[in-house]
Protein backbone atom coordinates (compact mmCIF):
# COMPACT_ATOMS: atom_id res chain seq x y z
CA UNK A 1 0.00 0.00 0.00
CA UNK A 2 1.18 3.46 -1.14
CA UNK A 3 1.55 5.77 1.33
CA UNK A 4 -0.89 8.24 0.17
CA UNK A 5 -2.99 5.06 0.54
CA UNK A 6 -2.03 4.70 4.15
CA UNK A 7 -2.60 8.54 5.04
CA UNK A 8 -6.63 8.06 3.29
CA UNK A 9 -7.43 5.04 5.58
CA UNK A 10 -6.28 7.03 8.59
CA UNK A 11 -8.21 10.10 7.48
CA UNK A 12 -11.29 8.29 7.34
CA UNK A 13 -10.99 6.32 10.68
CA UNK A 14 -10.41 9.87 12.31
CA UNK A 15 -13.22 10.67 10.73
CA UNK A 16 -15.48 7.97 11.58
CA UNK A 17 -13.96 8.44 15.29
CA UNK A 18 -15.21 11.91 15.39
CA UNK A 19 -18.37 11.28 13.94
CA UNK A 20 -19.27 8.70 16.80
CA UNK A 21 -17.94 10.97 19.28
CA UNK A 22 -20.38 12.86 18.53
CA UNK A 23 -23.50 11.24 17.88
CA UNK A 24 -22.18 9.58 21.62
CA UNK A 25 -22.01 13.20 23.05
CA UNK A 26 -25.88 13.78 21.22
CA UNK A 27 -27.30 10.81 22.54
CA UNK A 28 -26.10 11.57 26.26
CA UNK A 29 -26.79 15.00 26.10
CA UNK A 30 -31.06 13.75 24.89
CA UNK A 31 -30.61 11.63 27.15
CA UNK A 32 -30.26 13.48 30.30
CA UNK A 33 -32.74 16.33 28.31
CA UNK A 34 -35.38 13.54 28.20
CA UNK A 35 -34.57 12.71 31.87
CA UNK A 36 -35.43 16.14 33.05
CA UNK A 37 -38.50 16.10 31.40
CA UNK A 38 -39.27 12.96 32.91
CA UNK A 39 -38.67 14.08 36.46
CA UNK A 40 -40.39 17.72 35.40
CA UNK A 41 -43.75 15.66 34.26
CA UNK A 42 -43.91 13.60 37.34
CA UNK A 43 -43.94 16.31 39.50
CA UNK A 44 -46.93 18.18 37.35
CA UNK A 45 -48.46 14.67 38.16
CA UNK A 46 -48.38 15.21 42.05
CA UNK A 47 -49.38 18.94 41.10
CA UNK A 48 -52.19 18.31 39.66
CA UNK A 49 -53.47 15.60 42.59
CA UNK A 50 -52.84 18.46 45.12
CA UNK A 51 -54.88 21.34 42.57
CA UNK A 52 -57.36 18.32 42.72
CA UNK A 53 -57.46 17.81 46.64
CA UNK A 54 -57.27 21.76 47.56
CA UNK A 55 -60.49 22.30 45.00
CA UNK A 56 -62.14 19.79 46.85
CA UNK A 57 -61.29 21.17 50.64
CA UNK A 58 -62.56 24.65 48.92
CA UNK A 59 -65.67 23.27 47.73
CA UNK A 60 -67.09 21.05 49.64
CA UNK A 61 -66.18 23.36 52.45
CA UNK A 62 -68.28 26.04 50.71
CA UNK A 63 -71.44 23.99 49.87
CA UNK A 64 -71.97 22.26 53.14
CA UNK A 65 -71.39 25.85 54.86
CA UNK A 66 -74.21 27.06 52.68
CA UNK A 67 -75.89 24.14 52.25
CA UNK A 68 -75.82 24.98 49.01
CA UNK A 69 -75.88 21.47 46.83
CA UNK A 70 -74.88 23.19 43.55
CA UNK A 71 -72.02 24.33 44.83
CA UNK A 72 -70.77 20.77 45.90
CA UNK A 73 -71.87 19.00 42.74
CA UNK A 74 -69.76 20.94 40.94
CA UNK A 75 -66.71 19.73 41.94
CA UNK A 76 -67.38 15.61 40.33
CA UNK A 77 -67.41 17.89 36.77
CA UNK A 78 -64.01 19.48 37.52
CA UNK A 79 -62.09 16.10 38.25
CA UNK A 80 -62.14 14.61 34.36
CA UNK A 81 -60.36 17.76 33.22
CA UNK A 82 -57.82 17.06 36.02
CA UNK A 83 -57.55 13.19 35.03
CA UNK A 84 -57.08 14.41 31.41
CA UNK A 85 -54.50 16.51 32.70
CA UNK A 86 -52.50 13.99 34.84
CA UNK A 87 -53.15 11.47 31.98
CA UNK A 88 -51.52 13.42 29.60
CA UNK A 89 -48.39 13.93 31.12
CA UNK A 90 -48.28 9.68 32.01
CA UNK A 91 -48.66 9.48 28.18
CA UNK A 92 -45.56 11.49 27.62
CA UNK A 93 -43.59 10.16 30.37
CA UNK A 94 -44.03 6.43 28.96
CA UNK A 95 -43.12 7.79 26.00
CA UNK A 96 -39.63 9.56 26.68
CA UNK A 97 -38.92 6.20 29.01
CA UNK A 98 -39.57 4.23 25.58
CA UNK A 99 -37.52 6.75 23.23
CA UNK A 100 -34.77 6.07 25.99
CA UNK A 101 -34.48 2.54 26.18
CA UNK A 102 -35.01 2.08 22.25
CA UNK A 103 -32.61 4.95 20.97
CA UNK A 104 -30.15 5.97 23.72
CA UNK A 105 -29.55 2.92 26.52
CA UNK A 106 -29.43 0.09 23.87
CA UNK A 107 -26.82 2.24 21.63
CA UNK A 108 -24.59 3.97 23.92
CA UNK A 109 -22.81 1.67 27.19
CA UNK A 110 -22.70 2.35 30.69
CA UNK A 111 -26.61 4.06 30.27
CA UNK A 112 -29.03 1.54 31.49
CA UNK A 113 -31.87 2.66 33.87
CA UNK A 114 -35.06 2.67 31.59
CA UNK A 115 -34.34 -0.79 30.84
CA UNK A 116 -33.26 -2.20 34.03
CA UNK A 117 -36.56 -0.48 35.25
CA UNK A 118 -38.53 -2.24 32.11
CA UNK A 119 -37.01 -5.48 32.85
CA UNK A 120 -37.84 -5.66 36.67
CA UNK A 121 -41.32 -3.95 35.59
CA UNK A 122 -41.95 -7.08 33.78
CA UNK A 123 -40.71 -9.17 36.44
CA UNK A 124 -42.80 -8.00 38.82
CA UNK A 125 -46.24 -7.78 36.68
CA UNK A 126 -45.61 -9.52 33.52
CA UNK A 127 -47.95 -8.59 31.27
CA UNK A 128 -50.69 -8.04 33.63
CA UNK A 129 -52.45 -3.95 33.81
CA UNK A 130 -51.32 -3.27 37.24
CA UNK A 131 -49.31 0.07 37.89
CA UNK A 132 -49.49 0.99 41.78
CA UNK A 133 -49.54 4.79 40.68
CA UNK A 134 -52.09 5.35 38.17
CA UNK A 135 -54.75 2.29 40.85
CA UNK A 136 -53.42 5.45 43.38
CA UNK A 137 -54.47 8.51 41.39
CA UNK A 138 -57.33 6.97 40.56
CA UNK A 139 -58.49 6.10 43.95
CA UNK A 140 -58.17 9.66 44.44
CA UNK A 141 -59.77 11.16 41.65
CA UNK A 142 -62.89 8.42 42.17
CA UNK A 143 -63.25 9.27 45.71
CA UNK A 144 -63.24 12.72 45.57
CA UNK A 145 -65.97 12.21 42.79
CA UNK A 146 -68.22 10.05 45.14
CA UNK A 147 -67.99 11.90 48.62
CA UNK A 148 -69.11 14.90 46.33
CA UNK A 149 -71.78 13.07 45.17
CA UNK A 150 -72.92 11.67 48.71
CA UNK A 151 -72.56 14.99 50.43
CA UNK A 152 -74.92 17.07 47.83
CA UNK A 153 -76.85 14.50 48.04
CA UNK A 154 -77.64 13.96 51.19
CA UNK A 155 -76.33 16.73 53.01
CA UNK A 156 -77.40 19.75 51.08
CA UNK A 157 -80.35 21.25 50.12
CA UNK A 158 -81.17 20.36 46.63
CA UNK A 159 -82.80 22.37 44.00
CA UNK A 160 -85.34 20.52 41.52
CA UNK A 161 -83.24 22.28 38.62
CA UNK A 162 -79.82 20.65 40.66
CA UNK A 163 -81.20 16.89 40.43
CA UNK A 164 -79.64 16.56 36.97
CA UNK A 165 -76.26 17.13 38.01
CA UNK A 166 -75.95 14.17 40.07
CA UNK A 167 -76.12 12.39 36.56
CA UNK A 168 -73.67 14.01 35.01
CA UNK A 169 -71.88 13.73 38.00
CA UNK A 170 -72.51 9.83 37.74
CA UNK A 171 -71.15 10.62 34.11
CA UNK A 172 -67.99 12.09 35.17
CA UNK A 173 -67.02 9.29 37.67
CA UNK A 174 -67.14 6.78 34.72
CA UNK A 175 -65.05 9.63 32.64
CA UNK A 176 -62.79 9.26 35.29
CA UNK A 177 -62.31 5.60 35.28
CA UNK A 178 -61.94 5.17 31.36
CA UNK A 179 -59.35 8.16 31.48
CA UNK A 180 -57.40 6.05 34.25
CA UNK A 181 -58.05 2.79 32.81
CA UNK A 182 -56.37 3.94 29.27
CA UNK A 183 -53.29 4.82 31.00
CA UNK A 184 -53.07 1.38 32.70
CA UNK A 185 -53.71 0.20 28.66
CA UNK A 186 -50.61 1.73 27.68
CA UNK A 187 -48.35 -0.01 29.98
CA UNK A 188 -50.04 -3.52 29.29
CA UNK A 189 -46.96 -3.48 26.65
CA UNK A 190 -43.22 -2.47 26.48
CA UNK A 191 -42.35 -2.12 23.27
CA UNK A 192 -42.52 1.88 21.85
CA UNK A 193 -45.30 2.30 19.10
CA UNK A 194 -42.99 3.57 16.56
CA UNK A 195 -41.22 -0.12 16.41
CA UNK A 196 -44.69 -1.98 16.72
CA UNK A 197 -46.31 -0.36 13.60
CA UNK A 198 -43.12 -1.13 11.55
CA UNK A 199 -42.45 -4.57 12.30
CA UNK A 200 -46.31 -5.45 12.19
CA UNK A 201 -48.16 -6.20 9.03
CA UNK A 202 -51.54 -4.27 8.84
CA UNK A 203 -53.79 -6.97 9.52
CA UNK A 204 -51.75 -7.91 13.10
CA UNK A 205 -51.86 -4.57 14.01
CA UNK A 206 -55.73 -4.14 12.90
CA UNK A 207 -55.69 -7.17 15.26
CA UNK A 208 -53.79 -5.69 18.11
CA UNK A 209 -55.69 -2.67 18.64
CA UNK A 210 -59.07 -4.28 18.47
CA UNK A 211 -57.41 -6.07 21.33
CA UNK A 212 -56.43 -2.96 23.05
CA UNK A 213 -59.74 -1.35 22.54
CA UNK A 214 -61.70 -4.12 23.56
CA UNK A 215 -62.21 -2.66 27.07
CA UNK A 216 -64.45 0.06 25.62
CA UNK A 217 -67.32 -2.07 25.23
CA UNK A 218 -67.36 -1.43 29.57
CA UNK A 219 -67.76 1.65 28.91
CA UNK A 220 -71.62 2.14 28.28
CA UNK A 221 -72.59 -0.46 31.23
CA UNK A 222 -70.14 2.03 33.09
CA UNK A 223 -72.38 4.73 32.44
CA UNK A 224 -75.50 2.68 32.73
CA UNK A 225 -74.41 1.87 36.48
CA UNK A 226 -73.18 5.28 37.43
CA UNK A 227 -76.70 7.06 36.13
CA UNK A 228 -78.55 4.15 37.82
CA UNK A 229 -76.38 5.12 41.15
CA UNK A 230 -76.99 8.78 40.51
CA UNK A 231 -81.02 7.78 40.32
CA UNK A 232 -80.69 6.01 43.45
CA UNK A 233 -79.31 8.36 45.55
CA UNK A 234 -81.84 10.68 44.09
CA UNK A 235 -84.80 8.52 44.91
CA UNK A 236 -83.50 7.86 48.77
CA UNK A 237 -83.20 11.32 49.32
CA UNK A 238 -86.52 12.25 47.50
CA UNK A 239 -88.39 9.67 49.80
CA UNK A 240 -86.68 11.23 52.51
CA UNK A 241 -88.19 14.52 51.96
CA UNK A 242 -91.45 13.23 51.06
CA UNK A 243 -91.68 11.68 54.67
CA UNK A 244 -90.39 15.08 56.66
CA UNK A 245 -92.94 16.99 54.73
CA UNK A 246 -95.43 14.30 55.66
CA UNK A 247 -94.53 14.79 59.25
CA UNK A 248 -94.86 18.61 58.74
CA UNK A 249 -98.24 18.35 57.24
CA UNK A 250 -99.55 16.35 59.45
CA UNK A 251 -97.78 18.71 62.51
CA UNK A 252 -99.93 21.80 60.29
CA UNK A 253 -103.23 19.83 60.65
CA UNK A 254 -102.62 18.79 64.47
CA UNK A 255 -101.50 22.14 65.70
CA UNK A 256 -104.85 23.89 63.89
CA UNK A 257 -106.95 22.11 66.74
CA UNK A 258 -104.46 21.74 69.58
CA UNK A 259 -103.74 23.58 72.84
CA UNK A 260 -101.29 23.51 75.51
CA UNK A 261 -102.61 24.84 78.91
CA UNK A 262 -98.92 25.49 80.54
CA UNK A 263 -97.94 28.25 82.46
CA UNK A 264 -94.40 30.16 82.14
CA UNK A 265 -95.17 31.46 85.77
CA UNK A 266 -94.91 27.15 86.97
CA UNK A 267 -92.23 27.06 89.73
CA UNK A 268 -91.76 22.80 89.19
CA UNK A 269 -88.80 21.24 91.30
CA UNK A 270 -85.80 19.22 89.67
CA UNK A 271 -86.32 15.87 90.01
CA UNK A 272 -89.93 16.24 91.06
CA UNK A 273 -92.50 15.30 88.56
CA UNK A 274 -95.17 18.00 87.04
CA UNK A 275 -98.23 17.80 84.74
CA UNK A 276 -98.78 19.41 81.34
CA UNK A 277 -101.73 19.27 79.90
CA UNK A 278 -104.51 20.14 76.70
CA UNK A 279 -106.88 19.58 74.26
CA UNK A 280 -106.80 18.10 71.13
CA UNK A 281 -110.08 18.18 68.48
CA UNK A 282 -110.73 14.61 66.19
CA UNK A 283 -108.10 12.17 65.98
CA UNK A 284 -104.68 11.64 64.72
CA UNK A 285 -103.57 10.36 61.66
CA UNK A 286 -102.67 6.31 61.91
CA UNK A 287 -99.42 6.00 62.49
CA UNK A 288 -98.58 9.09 64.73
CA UNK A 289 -98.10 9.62 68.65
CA UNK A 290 -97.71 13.04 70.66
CA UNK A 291 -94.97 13.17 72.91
CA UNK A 292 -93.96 15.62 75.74
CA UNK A 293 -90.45 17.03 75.28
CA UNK A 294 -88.77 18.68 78.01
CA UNK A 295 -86.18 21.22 75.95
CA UNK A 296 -82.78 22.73 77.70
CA UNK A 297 -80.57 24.93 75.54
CA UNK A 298 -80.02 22.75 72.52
CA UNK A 299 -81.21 19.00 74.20
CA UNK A 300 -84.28 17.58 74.05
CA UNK A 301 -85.69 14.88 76.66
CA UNK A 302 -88.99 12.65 75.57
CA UNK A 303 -90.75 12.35 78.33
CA UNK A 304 -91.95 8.42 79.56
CA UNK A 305 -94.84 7.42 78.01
CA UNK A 306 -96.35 9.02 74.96
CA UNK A 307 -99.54 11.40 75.23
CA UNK A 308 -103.12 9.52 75.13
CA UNK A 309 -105.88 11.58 73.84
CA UNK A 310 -109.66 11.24 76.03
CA UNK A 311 -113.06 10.16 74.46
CA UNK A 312 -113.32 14.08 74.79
CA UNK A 313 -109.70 15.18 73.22
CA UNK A 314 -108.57 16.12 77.13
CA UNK A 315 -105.45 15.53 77.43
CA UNK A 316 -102.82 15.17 80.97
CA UNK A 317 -99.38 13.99 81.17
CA UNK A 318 -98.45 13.52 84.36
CA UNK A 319 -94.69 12.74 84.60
CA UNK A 320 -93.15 15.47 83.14
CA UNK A 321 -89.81 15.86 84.78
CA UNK A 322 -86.30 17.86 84.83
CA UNK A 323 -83.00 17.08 86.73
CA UNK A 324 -81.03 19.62 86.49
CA UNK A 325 -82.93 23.54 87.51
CA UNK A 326 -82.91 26.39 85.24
CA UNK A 327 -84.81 27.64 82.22
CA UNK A 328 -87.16 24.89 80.25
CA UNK A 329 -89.25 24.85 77.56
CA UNK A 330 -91.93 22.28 77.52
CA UNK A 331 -93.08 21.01 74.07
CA UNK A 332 -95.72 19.60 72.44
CA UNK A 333 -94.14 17.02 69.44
CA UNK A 334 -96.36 14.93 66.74
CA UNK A 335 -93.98 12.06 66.13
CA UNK A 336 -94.08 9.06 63.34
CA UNK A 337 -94.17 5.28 63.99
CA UNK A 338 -90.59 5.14 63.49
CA UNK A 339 -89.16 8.01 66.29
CA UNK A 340 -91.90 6.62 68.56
CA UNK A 341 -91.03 3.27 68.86
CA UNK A 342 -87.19 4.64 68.76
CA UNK A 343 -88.22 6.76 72.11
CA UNK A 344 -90.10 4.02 73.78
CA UNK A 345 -87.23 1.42 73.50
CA UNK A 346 -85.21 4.30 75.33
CA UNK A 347 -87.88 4.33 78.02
CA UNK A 348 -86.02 1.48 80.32
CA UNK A 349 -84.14 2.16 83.55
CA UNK A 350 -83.51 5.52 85.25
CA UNK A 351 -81.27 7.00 83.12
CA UNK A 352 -82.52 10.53 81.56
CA UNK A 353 -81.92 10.27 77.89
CA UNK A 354 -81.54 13.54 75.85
CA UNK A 355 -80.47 14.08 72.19
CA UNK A 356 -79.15 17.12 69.83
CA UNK A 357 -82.06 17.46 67.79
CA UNK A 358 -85.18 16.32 66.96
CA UNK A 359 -85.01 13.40 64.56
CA UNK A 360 -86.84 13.98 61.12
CA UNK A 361 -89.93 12.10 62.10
CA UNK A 362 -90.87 14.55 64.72
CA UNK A 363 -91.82 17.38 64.43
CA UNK A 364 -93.02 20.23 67.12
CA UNK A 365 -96.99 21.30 67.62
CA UNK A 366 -96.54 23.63 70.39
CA UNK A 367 -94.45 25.04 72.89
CA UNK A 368 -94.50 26.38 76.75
CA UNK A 369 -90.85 28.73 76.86
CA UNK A 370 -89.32 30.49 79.76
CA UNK A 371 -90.51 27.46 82.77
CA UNK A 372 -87.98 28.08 85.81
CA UNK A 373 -87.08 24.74 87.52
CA UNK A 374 -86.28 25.30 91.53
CA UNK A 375 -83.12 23.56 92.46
CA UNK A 376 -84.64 19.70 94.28
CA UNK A 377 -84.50 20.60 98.10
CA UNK A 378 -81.67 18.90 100.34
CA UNK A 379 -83.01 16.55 102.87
């Protein structure tokens, strides 16, 4: 070989040399590019589950304050846009971790996290949809969706014009699930789409996404089971109010042709019995009892046994009675089937039972305020 020979060989393997130096120093300078991104993505992922949580605090906080069920319901229609958000950025993370294993870690040595991460991935779940993070998020996203639903539900006053939204609240729970369910779907497989689509002939890959799709035939029984939820709560709490206004009615009618003979100016003694009494005109309505309720700042005390009505509508309870002195009111309460038999299984023993509030089968008739109980005299 000539030397001019020589000196062209050498030329070119210089060249070559430098050419793989630097398509080395690209690859590890994407690489750590694609890295940041990574880590940058992630965190928008834990963002956006804390934006989630804090609108949540904010309104749920807000409606029950107000009672106010729109307010509440509105939050189950925020969460998809949030699970769209947070499922976008898994998309592009599981994308840069592909690009990095396929084009950088398999081409340039030493660089090999992505795929010892793939490999123990696979390991651990095989091919199975399991990914502890997105079953987390979504957990999140669901729940917030549900005690949303519950609390305007239940808890709030609702507006004829609200009901709908606890539909499309039902709707946007089984958004939720199909956005969180597709990014469980993109891990099923390792390989990066770019390699699938050229090394499969059109009719397996036809194949292969109907098989990747076939979840979506969930989806409308999905929807079908979170409207027939939404209806459900609906009709409990509908039946709900149908019986308190029953009790109110029927509290209307009573107190039209009811009296109370009590006076304010009755001195009783703790812990000594007193009488109440009244008239009441016709009957009551099956079902319903009249109680006597002793009432102390914000506790109320059935009193042991239930009113009974005279041939005449006279009226006497006898064993009216206070243990601690101080201010009373005495009241009059029409009460359904339900609270009564509730009150007279709490009419055992000695113990004198009290509660917050009235429960929603009762409902007050009429009221003696201002009676001062005397202190029980020492013997």
């Amino acid at each position: 070989m000539s030397g001019e020979a020589r000196r062209h060989v050498k030329r070119v393997g210089n060249e070559g040399s430098i050419r793989g130096n630097a398509a080395q120093e690209g690859r590890l300078a994407e690489y750590v590019a694609l890295r940041a991104e990574i880590l940058k993505r992630i965190e928008i992922r834990h963002q956006l589950c804390a934006i989630a949580l804090t609108i949540a605090g904010a309104l749920l906080g807000a409606g029950v304050a107000a009672g106010n069920a729109t307010v509440v319901l509105i939050l189950p229609l925020l969460i998809p846009f949030i699970a769209l958000a947070w499922a976008h950025n898994d998309l592009r993370v599981a994308q840069i971790a592909n690009h990095i294993r396929e084009e950088i870690e398999l081409k340039t040595p030493g660089i090999t996290w992505e795929l010892r991460l793939d490999a123990k991935r696979k390991g651990l779940y095989g091919e199975r949809l399991w990914r502890g993070s997105v079953v987390a998020y979504a957990g999140v996203f669901l729940f917030i969706q549900a005690v949303a639903l519950a609390i305007g539900s239940l808890a709030c006053e609702m507006a004829p014009a609200t009901r709908p939204l606890l539909v499309v609240g039902g709707m946007a729970m089984a958004a939720v699930f199909v956005i969180m369910a597709s990014s469980l779907l993109r891990f099923s497989r390792a390989e990066n789409a770019t390699i699938r689509h050229s090394t499969e002939s059109p009719k397996e890959e036809m194949s292969s996404m109907r098989r990747r799709l076939t979840w979506l035939k969930y989806v409308p029984s999905l929807v079908i089971a979170a409207v027939a939820i939404a209806s459900l709560v609906v009709s409990l709490r509908n039946t709900s109010r149908v019986a308190m206004l029953s009790v109110e009615h029927t509290a209307a009618t009573i107190r039209s042709r009811f009296t109370l003979d009590c006076d304010a100016q009755l001195r009783p003694v703790a812990k000594v019995p007193f009488s109440v009494s009244g008239f009441c005109e016709g009957s009551l309505p099956d079902g319903y009892r009249l109680w006597v309720v002793a009432v102390a700042g914000d506790r109320f005390y059935p009193m042991h046994p239930e009113i009974e009505l005279g041939d005449d509508g006279r009226w006497i309870h006898t064993n009216v009675r206070v243990d601690t002195p101080g201010l009373w009111t005495v009241a009059v309460v029409v009460a359904d089937s339900d609270v009564t038999m509730m009150w007279r299984g709490r009419s055992g023993g000695s113990e004198f039972l009290g509660a917050d509030e009235l429960p929603s089968g009762a409902h007050t008739i009429r009221s003696c305020y201002g009676i001062n109980v005397a202190p029980a005299s020492q013997p």
